[in-house]
Protein backbone atom coordinates (compact mmCIF):
# COMPACT_ATOMS: atom_id res chain seq x y z
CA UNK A 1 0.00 0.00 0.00
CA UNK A 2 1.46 3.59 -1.00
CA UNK A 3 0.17 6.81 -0.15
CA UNK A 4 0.45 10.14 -0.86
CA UNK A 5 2.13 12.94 1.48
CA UNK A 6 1.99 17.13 1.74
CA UNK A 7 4.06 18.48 4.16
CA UNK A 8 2.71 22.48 4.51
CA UNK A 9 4.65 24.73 6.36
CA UNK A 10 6.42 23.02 8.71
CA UNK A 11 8.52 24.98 11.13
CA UNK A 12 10.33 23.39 14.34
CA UNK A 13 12.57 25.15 16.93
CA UNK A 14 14.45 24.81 19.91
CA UNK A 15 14.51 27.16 22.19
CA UNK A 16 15.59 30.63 20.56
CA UNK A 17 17.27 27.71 17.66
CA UNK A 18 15.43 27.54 14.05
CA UNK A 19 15.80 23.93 13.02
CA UNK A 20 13.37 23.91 10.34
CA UNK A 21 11.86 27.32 8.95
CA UNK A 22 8.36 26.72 6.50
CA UNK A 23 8.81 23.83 5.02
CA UNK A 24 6.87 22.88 1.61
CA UNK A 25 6.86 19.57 -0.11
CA UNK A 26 4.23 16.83 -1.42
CA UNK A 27 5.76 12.98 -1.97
CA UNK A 28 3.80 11.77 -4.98
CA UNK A 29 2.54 8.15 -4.57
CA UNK A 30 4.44 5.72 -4.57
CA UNK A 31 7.47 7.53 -5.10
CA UNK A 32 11.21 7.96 -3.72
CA UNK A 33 12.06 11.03 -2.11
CA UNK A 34 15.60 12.07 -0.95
CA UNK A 35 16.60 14.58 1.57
CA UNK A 36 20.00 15.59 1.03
CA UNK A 37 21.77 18.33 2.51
CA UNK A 38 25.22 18.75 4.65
CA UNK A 39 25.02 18.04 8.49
CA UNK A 40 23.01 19.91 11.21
CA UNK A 41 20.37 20.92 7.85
CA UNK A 42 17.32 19.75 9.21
CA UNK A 43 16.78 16.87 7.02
CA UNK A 44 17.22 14.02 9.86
CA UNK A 45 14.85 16.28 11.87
CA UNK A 46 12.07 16.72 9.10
CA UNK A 47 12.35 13.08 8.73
CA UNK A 48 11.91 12.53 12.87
CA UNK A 49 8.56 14.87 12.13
CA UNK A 50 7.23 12.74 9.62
CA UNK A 51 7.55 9.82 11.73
CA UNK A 52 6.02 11.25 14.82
CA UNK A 53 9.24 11.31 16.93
CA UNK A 54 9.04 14.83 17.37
CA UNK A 55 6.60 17.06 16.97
CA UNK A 56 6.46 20.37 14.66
CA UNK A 57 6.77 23.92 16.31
CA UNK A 58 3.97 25.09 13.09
CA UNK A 59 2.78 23.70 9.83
CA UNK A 60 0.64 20.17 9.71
CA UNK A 61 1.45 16.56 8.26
CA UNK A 62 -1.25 15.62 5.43
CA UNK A 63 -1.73 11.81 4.96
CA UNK A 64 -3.72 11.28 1.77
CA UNK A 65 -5.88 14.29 2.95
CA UNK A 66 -5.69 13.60 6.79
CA UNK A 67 -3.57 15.30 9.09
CA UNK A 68 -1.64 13.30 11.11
CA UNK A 69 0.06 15.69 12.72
CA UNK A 70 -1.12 14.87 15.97
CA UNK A 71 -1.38 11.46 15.73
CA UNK A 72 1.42 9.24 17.75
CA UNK A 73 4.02 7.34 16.40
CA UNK A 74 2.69 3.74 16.30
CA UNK A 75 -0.50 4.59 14.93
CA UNK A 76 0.59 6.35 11.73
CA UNK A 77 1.03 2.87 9.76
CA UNK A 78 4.71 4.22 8.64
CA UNK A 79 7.53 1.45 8.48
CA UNK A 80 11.32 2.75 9.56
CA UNK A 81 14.59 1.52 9.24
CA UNK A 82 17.59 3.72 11.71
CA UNK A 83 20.85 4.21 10.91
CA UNK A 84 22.02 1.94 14.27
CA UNK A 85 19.41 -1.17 12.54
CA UNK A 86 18.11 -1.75 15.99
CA UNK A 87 17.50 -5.46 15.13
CA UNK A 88 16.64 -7.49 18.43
CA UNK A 89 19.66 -9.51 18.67
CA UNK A 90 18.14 -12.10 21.13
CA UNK A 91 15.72 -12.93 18.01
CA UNK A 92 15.99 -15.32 14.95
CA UNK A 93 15.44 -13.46 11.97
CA UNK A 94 11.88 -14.90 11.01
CA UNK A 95 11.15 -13.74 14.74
CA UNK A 96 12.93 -9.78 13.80
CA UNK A 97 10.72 -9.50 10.55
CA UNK A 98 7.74 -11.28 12.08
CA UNK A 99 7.81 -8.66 15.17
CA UNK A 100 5.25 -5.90 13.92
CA UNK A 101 3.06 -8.39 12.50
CA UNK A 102 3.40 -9.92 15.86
CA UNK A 103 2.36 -6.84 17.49
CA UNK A 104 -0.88 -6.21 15.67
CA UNK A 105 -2.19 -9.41 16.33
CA UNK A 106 -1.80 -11.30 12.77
CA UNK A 107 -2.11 -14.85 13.07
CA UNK A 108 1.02 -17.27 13.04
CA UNK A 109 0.15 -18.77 10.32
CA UNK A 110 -0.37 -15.56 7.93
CA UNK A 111 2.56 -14.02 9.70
CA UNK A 112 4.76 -17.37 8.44
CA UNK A 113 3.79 -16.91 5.36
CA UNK A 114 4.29 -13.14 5.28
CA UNK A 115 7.77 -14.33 6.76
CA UNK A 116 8.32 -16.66 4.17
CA UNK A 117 7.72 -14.29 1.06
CA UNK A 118 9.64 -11.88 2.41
CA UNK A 119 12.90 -13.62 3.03
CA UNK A 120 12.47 -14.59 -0.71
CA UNK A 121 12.03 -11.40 -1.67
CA UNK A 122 15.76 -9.95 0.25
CA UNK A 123 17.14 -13.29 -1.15
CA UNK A 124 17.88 -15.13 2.26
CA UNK A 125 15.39 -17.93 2.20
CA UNK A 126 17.53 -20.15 4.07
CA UNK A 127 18.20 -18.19 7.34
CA UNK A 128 15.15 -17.79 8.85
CA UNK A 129 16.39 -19.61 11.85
CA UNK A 130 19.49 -17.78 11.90
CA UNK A 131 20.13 -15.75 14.65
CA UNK A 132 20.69 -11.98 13.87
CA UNK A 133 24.28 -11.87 15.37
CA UNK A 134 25.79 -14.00 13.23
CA UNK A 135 24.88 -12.24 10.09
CA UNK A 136 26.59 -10.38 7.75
CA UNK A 137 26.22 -6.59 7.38
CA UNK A 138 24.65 -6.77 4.33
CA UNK A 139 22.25 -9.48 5.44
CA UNK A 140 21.47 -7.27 8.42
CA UNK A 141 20.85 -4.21 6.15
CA UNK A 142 17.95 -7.11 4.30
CA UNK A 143 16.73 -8.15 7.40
CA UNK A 144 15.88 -4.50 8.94
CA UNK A 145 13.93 -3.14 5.33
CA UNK A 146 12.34 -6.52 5.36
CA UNK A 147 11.07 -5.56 8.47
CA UNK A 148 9.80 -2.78 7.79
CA UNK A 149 7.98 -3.68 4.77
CA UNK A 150 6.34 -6.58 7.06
CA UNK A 151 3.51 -4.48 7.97
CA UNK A 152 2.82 -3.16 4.45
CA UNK A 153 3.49 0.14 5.81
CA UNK A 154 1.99 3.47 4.61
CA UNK A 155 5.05 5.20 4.46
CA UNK A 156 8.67 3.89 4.28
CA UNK A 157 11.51 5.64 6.27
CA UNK A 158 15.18 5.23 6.16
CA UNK A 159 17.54 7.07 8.33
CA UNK A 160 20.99 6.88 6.89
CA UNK A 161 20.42 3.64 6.74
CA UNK A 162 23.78 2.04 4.24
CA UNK A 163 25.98 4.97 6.19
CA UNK A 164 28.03 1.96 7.96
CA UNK A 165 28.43 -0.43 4.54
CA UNK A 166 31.61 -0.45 3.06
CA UNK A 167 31.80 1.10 -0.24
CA UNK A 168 30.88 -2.16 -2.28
CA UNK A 169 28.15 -3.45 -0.19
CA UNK A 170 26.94 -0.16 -0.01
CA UNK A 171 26.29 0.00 -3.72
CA UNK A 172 25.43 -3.26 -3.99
CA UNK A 173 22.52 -2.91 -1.36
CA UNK A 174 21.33 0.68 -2.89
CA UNK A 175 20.25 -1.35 -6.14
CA UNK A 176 18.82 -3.30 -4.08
CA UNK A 177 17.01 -1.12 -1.51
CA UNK A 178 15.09 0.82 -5.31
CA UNK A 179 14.85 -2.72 -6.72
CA UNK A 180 12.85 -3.41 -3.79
CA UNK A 181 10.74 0.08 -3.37
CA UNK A 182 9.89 -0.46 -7.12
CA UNK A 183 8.53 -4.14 -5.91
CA UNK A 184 6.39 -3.14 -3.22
CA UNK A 185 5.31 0.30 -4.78
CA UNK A 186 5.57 1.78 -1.28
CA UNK A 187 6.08 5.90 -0.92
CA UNK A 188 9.48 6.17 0.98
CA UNK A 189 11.65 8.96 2.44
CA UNK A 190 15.18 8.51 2.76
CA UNK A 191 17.77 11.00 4.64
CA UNK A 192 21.19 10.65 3.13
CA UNK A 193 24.43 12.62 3.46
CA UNK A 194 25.75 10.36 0.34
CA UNK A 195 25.21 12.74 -3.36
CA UNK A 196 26.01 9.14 -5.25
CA UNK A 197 23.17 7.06 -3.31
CA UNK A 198 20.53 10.16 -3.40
CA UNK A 199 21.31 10.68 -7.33
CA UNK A 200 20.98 6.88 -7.79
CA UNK A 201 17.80 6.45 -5.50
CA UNK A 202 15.79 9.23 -5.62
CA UNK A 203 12.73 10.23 -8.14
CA UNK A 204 12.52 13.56 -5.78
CA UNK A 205 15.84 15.21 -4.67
CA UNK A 206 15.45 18.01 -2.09
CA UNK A 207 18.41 19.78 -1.09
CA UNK A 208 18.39 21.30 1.99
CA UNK A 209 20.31 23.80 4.09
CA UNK A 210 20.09 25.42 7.62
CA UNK A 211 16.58 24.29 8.02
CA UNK A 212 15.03 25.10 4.50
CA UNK A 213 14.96 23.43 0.95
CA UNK A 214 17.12 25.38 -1.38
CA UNK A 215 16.04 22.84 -4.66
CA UNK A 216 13.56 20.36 -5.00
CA UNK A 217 13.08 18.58 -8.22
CA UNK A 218 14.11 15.12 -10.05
CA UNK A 219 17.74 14.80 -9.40
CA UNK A 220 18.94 15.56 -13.01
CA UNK A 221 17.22 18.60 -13.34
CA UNK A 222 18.66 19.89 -9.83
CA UNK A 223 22.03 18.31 -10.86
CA UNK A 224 21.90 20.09 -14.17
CA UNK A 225 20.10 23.12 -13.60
CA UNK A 226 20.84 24.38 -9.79
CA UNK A 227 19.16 27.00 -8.45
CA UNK A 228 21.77 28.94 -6.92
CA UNK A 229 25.33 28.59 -5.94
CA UNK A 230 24.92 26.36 -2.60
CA UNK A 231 23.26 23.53 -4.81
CA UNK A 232 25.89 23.82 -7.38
CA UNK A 233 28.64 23.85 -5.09
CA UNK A 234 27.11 20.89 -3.01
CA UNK A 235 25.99 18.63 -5.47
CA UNK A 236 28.48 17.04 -7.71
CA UNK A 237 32.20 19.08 -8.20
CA UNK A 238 31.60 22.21 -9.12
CA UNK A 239 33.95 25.10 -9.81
CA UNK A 240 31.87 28.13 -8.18
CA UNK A 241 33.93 31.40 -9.68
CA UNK A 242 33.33 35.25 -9.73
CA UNK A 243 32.35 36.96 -12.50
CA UNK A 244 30.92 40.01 -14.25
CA UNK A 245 28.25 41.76 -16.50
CA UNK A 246 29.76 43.72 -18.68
CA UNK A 247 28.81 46.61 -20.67
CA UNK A 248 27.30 44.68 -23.39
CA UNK A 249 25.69 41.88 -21.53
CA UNK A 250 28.28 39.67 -21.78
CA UNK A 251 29.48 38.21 -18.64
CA UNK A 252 33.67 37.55 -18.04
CA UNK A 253 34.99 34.88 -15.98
CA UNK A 254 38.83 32.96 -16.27
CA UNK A 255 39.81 35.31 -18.84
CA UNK A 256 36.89 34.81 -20.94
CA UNK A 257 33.56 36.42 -22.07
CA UNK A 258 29.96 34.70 -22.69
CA UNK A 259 26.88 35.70 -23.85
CA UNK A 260 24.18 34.69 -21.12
CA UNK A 261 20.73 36.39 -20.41
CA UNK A 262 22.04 39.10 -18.46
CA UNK A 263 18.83 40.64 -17.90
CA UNK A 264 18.08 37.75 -15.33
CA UNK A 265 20.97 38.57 -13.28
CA UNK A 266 21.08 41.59 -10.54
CA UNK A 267 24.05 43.67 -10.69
CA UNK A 268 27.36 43.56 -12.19
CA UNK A 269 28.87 40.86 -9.83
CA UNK A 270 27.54 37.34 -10.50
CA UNK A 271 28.97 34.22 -9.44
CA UNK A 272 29.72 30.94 -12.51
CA UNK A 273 29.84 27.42 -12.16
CA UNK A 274 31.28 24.89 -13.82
CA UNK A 275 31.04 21.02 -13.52
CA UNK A 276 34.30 19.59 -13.06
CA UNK A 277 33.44 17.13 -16.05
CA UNK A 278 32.42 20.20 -18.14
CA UNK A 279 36.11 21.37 -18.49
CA UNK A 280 37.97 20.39 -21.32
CA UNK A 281 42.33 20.09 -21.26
CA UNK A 282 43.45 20.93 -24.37
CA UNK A 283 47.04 20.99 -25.59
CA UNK A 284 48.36 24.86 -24.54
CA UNK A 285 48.51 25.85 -28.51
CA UNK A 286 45.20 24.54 -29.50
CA UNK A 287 43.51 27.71 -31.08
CA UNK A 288 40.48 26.40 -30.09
CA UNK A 289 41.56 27.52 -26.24
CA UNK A 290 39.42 29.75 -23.88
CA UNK A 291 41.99 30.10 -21.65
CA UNK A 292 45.34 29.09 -20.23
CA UNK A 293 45.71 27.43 -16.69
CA UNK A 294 48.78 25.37 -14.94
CA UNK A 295 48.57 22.00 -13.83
CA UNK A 296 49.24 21.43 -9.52
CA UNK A 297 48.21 18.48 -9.17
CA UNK A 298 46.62 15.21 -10.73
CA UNK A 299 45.70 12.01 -9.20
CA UNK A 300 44.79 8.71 -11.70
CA UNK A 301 41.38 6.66 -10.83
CA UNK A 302 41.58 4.53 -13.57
CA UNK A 303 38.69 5.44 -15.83
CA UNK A 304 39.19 9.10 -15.12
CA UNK A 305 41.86 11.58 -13.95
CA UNK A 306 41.01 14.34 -12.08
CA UNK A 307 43.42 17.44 -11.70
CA UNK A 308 43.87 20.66 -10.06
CA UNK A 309 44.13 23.65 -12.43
CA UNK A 310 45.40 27.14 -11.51
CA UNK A 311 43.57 30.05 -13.59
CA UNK A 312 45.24 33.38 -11.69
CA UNK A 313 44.00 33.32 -8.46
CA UNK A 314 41.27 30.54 -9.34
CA UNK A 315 42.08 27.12 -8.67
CA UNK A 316 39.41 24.68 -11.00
CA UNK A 317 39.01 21.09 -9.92
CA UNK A 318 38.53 18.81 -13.30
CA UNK A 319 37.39 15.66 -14.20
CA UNK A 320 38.38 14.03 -17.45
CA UNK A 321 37.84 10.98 -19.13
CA UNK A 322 40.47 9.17 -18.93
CA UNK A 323 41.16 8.41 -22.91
CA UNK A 324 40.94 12.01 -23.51
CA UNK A 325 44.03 13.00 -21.15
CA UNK A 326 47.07 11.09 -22.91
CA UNK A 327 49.37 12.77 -19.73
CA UNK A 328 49.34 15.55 -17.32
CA UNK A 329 51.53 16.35 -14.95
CA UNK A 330 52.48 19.36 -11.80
CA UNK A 331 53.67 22.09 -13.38
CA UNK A 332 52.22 21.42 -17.12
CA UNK A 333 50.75 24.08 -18.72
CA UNK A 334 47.63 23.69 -20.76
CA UNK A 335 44.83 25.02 -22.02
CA UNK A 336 40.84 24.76 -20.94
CA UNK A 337 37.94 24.50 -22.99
CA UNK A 338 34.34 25.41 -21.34
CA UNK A 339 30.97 25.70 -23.32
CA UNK A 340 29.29 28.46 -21.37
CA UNK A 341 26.06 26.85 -22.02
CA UNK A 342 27.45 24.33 -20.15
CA UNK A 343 27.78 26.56 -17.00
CA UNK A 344 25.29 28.23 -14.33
CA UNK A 345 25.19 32.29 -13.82
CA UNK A 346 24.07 33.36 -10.43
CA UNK A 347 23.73 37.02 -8.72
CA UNK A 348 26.14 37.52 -6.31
């Protein structure tokens, strides 16, 4: 079962401290929503509101139409899955997923079978017996969503909940997290710290930053098209660099002048950025040059190299494919290509 949630207004302080200032969002149906935003933003605390683990200073919580603002945690219907697990680890895992069916009073038998698909669907059919402790991490991870997902819950929740994965299992268990939100059709909120796993999971990105949402939109569009110089600068590598309107409505930055819409842009001082991928190295003669920068420093990751370029006083991080650099090295000269409609104009 999925459901639809509006969030209107939402405000939550402590004491004299703003945590969360009017916050605005609706979760379409059956969709995947990521809050993503740098620590202390508000986004594990908007998710603690949702659930009903703390309550909002103003603004409501609408529930296909009903607010549930009000309404404690354990009636809402919501399933959650913390950072910390909290698996019972005196419990076999058919007891750990069986737990909230066990609560509302389903019947062994329909909880053993619920049990039973379940551990088919994570792909651990075989340890239902198993006691939790002597699981893998990953298998852990499968065991908590499954959980979850026991009670066919309104609303799914994650906390930061891959944060202590090691890199491979991590990715490994993201597919498998949306493979298994796209199963069960449920609505679910996630709070992440991790750009890769929100760009990779979400269908909604919000981006958020001392207690409001600075972009909200399908991850490629926020990626591509940011709305200011915060969600440039924390999503992806970006290269966020001052520039200026000039006389003629051209705007010059690294040397170089484009031809933007000025007219949507507030003063003479505006701030540019560039995608680290969107900067081409070109050999230091190449006529087809926009400007000249020196190599300090380079690092190879196999199927890119990324490098440190001086430009004057700016110093541009860049990404390049890996077959297009033949060699760089500290102290090289060389020259940078970058498409202006490839790059983001801001007011400063």
């Amino acid at each position: 079962m999925s459901t639809d949630l509006k969030i209107e207004a939402v405000s939550k302080n402590y004491g004299s401290v703003s945590a969360l200032r009017d916050i605005n969002m609706s979760v379409e149906r059956g969709s995947f929503l990521c809050l993503l935003g740098p620590s202390g933003c508000g986004k594990t605390t908007l998710l603690r509101i949702i659930a009903g683990f703390e309550q909002a200073t103003a603004g409501r919580l609408l529930l296909d139409g009903t607010d549930v603002s009000g309404v404690p945690p354990h009636k809402r219907g919501f399933g959650m899955v913390f950072q910390s697990l909290a698996l019972f680890p005196h419990m076999s895992v058919a007891q750990n997923i069986a737990y909230g069916l066990k609560l509302r009073g389903i019947d062994k038998a329909r909880q053993r079978d619920r049990v039973e698909e379940l551990l088919n669907v994570i792909e651990l059919p075989t340890i239902a017996d198993r006691p939790v402790a002597a699981l893998s991490g990953g298998q852990r991870q499968r065991v908590a969503i499954a959980r979850a997902l026991a009670v066919q819950p309104k609303l799914f929740l994650l906390d930061e909940p891959l944060s202590a994965l090691d890199a491979k299992l991590r990715e490994n268990m993201q597919i498998e997290l949306r493979q298994l939100q796209r199963k069960f059709g449920v609505t679910t909120v996630l709070v992440t710290h991790d750009q890769t796993e929100a760009m990779m999971l979400a269908d909604q990105l919000v981006i958020m930053d001392h207690g409001v949402v600075r972009q909200s939109g399908a991850p490629s569009e926020v990626y591509r098209a940011p709305a200011d110089a915060f969600v440039a600068d924390f999503l992806g590598t970006a290269n966020v660099v001052r520039g200026e309107v000039m006389e003629d409505g051209a705007v010059a930055f690294l040397g170089m002048r484009a031809q933007v819409k000025a007219r949507q842009l507030q003063g003479s001082k505006v701030e540019v950025a560039i995608r680290a991928e969107n900067i081409g190295v070109v050999e230091p003669e190449n006529p087809e040059r926009a400007t000249l920068g020196r190599v300090e420093f380079v690092r190879d990751l196999g199927p890119s190299v990324e490098s440190i370029i001086a430009v004057g006083e700016e110093k541009l991080r860049v990404r390049s494919r890996a077959s297009e650099v033949t060699s760089l090295s500290v102290g090289q000269q060389v020259g940078l290509k970058i498409d202006p409609e490839l790059c983001s104009f801001f007011s400063r």
